[in-house]
N, C-alpha and C. Protein backbone atom coordinates (compact mmCIF):
# COMPACT_ATOMS: atom_id res chain seq x y z
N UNK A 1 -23.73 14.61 25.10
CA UNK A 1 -22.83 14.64 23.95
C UNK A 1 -21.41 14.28 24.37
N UNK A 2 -21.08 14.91 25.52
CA UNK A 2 -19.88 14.82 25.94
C UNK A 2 -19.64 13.61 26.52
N UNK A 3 -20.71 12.74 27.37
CA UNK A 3 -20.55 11.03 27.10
C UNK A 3 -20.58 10.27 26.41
N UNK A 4 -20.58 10.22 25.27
CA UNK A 4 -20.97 9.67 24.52
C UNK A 4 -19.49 10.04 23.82
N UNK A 5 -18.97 10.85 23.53
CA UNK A 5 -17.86 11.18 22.78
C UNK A 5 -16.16 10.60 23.70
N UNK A 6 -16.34 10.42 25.16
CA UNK A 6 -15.94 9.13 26.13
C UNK A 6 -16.56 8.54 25.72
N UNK A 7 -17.48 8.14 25.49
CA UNK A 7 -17.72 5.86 25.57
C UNK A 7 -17.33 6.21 24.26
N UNK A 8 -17.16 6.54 23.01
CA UNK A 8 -16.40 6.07 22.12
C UNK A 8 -14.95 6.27 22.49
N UNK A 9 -14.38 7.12 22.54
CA UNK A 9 -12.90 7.13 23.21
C UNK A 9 -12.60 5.48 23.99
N UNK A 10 -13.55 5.53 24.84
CA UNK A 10 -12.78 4.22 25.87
C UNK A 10 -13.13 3.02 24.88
N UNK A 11 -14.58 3.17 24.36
CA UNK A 11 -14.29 1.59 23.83
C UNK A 11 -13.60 1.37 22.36
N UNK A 12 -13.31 2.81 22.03
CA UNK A 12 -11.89 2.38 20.63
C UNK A 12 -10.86 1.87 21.03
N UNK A 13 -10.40 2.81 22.12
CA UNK A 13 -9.16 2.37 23.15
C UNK A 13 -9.43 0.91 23.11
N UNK A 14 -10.39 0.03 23.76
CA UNK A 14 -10.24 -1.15 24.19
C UNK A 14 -10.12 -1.84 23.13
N UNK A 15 -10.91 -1.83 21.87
CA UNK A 15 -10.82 -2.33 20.67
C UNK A 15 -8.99 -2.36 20.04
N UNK A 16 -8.33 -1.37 20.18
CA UNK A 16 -7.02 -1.05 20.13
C UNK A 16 -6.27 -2.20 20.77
N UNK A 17 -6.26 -2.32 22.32
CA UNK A 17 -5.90 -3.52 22.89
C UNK A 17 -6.23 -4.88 22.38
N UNK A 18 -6.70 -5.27 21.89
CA UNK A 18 -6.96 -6.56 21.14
C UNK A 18 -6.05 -6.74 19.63
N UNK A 19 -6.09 -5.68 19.41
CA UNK A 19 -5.65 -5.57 17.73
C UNK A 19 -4.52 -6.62 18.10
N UNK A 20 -4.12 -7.44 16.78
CA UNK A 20 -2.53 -8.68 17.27
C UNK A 20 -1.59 -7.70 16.24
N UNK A 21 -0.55 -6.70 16.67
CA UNK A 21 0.07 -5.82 16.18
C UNK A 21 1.23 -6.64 15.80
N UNK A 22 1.79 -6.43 14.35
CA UNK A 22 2.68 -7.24 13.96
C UNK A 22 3.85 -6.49 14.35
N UNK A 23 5.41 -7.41 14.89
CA UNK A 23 6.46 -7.27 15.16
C UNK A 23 7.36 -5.83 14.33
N UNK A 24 7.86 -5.59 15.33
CA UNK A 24 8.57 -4.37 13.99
C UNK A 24 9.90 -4.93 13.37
N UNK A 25 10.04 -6.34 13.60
CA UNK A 25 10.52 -7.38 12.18
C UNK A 25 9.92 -7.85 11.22
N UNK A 26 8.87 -7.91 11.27
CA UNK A 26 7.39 -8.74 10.21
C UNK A 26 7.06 -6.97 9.31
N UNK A 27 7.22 -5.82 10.04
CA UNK A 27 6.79 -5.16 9.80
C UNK A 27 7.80 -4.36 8.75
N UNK A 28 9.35 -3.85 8.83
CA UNK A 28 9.97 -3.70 7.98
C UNK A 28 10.32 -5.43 6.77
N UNK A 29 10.26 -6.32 7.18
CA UNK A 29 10.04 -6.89 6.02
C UNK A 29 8.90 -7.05 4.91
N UNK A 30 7.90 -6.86 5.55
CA UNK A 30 6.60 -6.57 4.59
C UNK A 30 6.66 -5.16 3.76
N UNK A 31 7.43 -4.24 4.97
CA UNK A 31 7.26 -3.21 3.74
C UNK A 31 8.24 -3.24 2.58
N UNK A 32 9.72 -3.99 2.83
CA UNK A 32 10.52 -4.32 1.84
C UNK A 32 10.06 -5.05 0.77
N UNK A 33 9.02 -6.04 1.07
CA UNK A 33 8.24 -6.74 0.07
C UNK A 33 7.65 -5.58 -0.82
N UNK A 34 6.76 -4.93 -0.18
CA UNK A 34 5.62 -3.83 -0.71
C UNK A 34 6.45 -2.95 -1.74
N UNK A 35 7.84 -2.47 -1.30
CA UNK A 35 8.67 -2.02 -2.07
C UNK A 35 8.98 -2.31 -3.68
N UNK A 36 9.78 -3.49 -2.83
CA UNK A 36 10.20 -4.31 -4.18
C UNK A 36 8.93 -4.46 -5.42
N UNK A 37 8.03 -5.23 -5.07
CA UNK A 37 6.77 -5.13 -5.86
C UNK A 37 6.54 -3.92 -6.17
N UNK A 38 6.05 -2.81 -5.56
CA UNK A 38 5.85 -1.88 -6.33
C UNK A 38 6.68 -1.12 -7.33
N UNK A 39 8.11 -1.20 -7.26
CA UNK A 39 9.58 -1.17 -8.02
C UNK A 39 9.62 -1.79 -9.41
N UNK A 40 8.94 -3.17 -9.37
CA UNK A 40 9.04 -4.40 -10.23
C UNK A 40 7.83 -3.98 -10.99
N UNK A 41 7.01 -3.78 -10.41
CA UNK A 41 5.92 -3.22 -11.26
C UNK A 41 5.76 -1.97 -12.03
N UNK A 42 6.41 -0.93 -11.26
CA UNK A 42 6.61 0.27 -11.89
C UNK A 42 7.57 -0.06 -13.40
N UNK A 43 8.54 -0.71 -12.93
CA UNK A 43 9.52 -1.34 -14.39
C UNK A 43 8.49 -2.09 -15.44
N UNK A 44 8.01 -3.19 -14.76
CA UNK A 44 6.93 -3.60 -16.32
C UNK A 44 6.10 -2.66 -16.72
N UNK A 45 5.87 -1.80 -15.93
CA UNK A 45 4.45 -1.13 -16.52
C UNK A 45 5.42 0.08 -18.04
N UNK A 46 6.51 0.61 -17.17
CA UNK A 46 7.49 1.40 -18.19
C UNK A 46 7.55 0.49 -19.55
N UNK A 47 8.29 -0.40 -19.38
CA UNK A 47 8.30 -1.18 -20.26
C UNK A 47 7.21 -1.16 -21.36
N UNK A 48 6.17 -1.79 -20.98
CA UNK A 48 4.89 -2.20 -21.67
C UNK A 48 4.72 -0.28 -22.44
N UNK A 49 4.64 0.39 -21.65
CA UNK A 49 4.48 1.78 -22.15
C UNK A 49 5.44 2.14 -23.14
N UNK A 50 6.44 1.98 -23.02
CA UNK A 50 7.68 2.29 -24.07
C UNK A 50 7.32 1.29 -25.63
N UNK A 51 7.06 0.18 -24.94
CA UNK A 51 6.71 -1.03 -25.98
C UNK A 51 5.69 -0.24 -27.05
N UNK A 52 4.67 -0.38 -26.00
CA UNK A 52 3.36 0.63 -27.01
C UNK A 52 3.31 1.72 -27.97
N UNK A 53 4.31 2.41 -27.28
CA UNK A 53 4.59 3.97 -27.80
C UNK A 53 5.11 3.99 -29.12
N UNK A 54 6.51 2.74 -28.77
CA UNK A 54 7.09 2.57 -30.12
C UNK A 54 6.51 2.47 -31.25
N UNK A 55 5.41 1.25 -30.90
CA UNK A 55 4.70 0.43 -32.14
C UNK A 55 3.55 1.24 -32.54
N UNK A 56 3.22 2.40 -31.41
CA UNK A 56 2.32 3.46 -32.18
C UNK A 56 2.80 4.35 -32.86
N UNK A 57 4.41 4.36 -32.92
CA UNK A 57 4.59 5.82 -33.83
C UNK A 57 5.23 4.91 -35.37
N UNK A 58 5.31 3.55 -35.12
CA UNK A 58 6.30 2.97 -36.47
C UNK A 58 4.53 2.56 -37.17
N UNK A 59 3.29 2.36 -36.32
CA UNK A 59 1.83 2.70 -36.94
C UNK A 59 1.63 3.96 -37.66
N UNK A 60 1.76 4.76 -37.11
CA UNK A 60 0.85 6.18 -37.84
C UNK A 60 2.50 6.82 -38.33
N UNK A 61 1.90 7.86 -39.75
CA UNK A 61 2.86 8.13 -40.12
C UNK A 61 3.37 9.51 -39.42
């Protein structure tokens, strides 16, 4: 049990070494992307919701 719980340890490890780890410039700009988009989206989605809301209460009396 206890080999087996090493050979996964070492060969995740090695799997780890291969990974192509992006720059920690590539990496705060992607998340600034991820940001923004999720920001931009949170705003349309408000929007569209406010939109709806309106036109459901000038609907029902």
């Amino acid at each position: 049990m206890i080999n087996k719980l090493k050979s996964f340890l070492q060969e995740a490890k090695q799997e780890l070494m291969k990974v192509n780890w992006p720059s920690r410039q590539e990496t705060v700009k992607l998340t600034i992307v991820v940001i923004i988009f999720s920001l931009g989206l949170s705003v349309y989605l408000g929007i569209l919701d406010f939109g709806f809301g309106s036109l459901l209460k000038q609907l029902l009396p």
